[in-house]
N, C-alpha and C. Protein backbone atom coordinates (compact mmCIF):
# COMPACT_ATOMS: atom_id res chain seq x y z
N UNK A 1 -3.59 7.37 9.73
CA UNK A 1 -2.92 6.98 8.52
C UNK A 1 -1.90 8.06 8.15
N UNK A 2 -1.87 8.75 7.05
CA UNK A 2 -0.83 9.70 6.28
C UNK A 2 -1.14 11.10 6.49
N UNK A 3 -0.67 11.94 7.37
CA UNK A 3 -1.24 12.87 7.58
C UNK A 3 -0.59 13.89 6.53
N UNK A 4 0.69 13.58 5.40
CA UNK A 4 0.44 14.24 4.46
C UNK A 4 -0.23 14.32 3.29
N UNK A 5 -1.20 12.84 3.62
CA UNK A 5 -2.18 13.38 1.94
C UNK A 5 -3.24 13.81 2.18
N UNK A 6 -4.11 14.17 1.25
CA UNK A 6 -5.42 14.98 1.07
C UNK A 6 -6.48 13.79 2.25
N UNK A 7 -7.17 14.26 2.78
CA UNK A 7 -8.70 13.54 2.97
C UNK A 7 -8.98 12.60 2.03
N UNK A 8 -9.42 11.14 1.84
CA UNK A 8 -9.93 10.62 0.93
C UNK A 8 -8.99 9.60 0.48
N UNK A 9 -7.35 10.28 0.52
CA UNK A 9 -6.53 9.27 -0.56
C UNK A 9 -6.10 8.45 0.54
N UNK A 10 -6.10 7.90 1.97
CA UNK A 10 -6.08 6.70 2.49
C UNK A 10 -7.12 6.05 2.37
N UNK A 11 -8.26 5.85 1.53
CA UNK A 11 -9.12 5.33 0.81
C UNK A 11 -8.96 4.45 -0.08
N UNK A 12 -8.46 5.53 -0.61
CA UNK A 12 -7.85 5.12 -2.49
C UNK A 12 -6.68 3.99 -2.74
N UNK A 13 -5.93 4.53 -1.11
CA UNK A 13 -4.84 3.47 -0.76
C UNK A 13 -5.58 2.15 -0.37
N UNK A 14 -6.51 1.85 0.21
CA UNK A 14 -6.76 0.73 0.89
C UNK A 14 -7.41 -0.30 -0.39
N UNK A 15 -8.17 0.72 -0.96
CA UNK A 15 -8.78 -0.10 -2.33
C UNK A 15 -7.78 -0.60 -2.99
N UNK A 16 -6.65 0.25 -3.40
CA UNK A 16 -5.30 0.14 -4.56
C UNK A 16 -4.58 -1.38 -3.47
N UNK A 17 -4.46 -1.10 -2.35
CA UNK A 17 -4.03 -2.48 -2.05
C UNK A 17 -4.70 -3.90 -1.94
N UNK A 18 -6.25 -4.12 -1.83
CA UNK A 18 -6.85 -5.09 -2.31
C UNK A 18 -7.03 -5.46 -3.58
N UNK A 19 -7.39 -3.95 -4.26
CA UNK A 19 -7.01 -4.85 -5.88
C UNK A 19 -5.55 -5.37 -6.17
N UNK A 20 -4.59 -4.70 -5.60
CA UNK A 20 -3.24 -5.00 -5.64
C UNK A 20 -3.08 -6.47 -5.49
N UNK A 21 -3.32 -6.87 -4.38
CA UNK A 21 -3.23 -8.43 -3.57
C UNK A 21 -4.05 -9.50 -5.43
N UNK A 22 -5.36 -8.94 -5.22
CA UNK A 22 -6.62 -9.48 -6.12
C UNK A 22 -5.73 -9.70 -7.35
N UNK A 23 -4.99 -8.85 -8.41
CA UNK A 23 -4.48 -9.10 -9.44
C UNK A 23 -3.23 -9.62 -9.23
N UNK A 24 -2.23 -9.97 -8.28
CA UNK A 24 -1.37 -10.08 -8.06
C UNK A 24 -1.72 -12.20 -8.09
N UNK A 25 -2.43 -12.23 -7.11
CA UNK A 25 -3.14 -13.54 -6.64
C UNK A 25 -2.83 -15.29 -7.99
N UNK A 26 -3.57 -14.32 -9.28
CA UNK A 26 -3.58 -15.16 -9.84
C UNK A 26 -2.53 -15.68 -10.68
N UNK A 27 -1.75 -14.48 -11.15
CA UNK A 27 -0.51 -15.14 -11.65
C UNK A 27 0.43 -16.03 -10.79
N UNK A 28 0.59 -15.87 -9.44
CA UNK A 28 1.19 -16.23 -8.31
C UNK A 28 0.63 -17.61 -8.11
N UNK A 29 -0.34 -18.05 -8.25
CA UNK A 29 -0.87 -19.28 -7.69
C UNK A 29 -0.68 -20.33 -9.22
N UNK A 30 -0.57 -19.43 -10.19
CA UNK A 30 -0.53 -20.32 -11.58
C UNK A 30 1.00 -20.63 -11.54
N UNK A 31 1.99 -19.60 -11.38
CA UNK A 31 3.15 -20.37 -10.92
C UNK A 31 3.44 -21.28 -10.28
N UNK A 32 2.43 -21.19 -8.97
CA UNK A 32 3.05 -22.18 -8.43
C UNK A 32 2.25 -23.22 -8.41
N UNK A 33 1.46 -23.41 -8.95
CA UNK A 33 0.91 -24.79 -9.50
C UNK A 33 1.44 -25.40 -10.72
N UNK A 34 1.96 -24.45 -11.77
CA UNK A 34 2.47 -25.09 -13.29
C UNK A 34 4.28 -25.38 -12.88
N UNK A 35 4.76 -24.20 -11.82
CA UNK A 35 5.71 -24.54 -11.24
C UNK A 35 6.92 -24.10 -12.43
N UNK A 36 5.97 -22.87 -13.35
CA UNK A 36 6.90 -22.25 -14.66
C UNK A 36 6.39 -21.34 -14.74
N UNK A 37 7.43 -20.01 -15.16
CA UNK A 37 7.46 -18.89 -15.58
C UNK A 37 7.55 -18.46 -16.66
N UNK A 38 7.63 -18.98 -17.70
CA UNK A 38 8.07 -19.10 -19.15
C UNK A 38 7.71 -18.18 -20.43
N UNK A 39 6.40 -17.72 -19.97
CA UNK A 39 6.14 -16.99 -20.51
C UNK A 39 5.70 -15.85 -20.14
N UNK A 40 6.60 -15.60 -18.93
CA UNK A 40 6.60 -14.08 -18.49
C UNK A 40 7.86 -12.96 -18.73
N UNK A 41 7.98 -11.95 -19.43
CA UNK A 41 8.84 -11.58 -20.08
C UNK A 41 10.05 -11.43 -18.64
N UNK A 42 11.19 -11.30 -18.97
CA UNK A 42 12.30 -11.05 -17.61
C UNK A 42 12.19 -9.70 -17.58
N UNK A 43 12.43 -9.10 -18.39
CA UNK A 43 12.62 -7.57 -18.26
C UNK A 43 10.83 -6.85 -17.59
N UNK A 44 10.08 -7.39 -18.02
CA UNK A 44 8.29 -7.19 -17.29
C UNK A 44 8.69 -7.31 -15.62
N UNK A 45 9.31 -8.15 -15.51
CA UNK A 45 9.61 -8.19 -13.94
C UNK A 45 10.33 -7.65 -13.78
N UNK A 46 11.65 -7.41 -14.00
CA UNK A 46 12.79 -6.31 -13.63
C UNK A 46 12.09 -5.32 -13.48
N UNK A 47 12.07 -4.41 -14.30
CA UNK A 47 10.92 -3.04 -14.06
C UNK A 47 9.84 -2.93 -13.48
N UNK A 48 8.85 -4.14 -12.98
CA UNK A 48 7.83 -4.42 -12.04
C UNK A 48 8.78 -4.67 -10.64
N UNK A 49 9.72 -4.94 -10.31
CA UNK A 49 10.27 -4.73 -9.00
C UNK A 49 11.23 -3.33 -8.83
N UNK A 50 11.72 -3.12 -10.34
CA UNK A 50 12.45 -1.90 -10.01
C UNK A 50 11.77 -0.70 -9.78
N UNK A 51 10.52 -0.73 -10.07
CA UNK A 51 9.86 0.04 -10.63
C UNK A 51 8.64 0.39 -8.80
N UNK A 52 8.17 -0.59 -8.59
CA UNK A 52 7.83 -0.86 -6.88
C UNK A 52 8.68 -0.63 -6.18
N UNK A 53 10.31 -0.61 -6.42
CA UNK A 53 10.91 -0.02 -5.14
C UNK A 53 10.70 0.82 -5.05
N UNK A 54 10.96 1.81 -6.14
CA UNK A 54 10.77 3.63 -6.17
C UNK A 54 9.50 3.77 -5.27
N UNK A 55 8.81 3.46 -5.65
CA UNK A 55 7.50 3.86 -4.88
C UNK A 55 7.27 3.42 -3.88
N UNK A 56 8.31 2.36 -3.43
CA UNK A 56 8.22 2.19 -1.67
C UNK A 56 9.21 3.29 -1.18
N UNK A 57 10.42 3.54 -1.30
CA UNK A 57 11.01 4.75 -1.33
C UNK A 57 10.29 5.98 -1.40
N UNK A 58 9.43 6.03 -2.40
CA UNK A 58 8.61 7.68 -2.14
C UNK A 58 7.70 7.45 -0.46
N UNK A 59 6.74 6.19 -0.74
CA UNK A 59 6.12 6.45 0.11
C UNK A 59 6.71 6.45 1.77
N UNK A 60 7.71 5.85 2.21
CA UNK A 60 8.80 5.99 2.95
C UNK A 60 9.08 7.37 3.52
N UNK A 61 9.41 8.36 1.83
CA UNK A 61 9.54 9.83 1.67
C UNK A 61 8.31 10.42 2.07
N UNK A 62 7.31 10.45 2.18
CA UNK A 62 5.61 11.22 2.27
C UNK A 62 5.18 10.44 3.98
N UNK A 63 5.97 9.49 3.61
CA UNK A 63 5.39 8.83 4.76
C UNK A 63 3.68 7.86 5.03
N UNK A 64 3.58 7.21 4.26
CA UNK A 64 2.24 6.38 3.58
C UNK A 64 2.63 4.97 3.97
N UNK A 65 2.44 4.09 4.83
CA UNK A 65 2.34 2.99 5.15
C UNK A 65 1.32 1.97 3.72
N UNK A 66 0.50 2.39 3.74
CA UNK A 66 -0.23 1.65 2.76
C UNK A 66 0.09 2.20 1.42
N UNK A 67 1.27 3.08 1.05
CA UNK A 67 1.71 3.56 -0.03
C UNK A 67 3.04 2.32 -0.10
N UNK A 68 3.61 1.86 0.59
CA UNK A 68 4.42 0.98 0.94
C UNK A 68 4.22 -0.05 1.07
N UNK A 69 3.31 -0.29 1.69
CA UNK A 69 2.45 -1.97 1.71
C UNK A 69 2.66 -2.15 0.10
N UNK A 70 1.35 -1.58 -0.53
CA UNK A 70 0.93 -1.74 -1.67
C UNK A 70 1.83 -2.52 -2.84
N UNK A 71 3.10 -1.54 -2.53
CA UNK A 71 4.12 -1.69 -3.29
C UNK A 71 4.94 -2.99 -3.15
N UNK A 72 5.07 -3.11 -1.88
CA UNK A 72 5.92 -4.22 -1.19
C UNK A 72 5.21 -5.99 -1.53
N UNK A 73 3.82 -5.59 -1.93
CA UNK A 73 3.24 -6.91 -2.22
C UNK A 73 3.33 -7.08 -3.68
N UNK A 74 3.69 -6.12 -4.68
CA UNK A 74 4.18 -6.48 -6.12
C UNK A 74 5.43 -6.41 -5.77
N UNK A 75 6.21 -5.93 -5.14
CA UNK A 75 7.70 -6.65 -5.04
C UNK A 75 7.69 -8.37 -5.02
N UNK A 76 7.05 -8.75 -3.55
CA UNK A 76 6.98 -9.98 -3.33
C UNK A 76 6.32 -10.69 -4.06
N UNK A 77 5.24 -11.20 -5.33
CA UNK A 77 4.67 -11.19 -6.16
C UNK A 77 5.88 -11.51 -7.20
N UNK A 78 6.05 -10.43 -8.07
CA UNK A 78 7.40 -10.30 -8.44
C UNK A 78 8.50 -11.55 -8.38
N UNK A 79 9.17 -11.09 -7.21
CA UNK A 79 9.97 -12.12 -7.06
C UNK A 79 10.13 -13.22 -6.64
N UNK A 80 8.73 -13.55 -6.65
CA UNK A 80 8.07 -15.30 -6.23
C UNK A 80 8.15 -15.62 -7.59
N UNK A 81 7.26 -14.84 -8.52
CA UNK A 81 7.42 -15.00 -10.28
C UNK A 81 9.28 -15.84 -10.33
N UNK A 82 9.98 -14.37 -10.39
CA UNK A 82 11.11 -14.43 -11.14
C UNK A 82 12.00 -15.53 -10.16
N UNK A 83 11.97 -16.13 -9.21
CA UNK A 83 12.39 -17.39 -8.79
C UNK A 83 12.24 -18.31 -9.59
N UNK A 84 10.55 -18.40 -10.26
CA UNK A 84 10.52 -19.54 -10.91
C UNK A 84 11.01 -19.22 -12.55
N UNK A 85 10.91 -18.05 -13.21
CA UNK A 85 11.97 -17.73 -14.10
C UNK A 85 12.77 -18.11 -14.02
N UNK A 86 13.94 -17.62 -13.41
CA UNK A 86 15.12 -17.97 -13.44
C UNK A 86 15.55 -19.23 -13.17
N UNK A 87 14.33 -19.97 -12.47
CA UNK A 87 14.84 -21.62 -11.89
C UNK A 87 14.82 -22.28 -13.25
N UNK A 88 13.58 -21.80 -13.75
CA UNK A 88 13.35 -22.50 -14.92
C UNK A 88 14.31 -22.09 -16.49
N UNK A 89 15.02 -21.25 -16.31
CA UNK A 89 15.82 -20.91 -17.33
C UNK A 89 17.37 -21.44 -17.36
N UNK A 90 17.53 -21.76 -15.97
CA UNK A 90 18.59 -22.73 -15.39
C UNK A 90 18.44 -24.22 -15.89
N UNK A 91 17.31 -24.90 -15.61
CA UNK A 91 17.05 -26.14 -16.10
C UNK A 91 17.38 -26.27 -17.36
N UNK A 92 16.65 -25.18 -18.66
CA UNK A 92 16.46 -25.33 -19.98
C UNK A 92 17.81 -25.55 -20.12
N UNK A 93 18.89 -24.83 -19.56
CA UNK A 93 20.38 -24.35 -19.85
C UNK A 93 21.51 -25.61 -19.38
N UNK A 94 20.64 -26.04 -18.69
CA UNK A 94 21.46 -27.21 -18.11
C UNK A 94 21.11 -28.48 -19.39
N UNK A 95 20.10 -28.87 -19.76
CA UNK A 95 19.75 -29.73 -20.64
C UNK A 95 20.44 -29.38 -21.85
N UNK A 96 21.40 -30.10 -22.30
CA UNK A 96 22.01 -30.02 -23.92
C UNK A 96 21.51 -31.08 -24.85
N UNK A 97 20.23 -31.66 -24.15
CA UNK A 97 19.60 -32.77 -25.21
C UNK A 97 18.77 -32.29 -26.12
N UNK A 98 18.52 -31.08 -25.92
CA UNK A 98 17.53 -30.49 -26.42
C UNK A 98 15.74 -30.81 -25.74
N UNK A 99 15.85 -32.00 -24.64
CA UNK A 99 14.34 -32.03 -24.19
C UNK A 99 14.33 -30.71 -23.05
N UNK A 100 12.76 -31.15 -23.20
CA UNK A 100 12.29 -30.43 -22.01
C UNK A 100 13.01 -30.63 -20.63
N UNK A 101 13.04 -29.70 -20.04
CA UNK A 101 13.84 -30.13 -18.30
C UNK A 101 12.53 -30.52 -17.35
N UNK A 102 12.70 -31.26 -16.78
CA UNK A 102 11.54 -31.62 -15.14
C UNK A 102 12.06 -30.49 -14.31
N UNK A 103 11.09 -30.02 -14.26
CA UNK A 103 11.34 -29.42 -12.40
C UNK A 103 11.10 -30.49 -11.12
């Protein structure tokens, strides 16, 4: 694994990426079953992907594969979310009837 961290913290990494996947899971599958983002703030995601690059970048820097994984699966997460954000903020914007839009 990382032969610059301590003993122990490719551990800590492997756990941090199953819970990673684990909390990631359910918002991801509620999207794409309700097939809306609506009430996920935009800026919560901006800074949840801007915020995961850095730290794929560090780990890149240290050299941590599962410091990078980790990260790379709230990127993708992320921007599975903000697809359906933005799809869905397109629709609302397109409708001048004032109804609801179909996806």
């Amino acid at each position: 694994m990382s032969e610059k961290l301590p003993p122990g913290m490719d551990a800590l990494l492997v756990i941090a990426n199953v819970l990673n996947v684990v909390y990631n899971m359910p918002q991801v599958v509620q999207t794409y079953k309700t097939r809306s983002a609506g009430d996920i703030n935009k800026w919560f995601l901006a800074l949840r992907i801007v915020c995961s690059a850095i730290w794929v970048l560090y780990g890149l820097f240290i050299g941590s594969a599962l410091l990078m994984l980790n990260n790379c699966v709230t990127i993708s997460a992320s921007v599975f979310i903000s697809y359906y954000k933005v799809r869905e903020s397109g629709h609302k914007t397109d409708n001048q009837d004032g109804e609801e839009a179909r996806p």
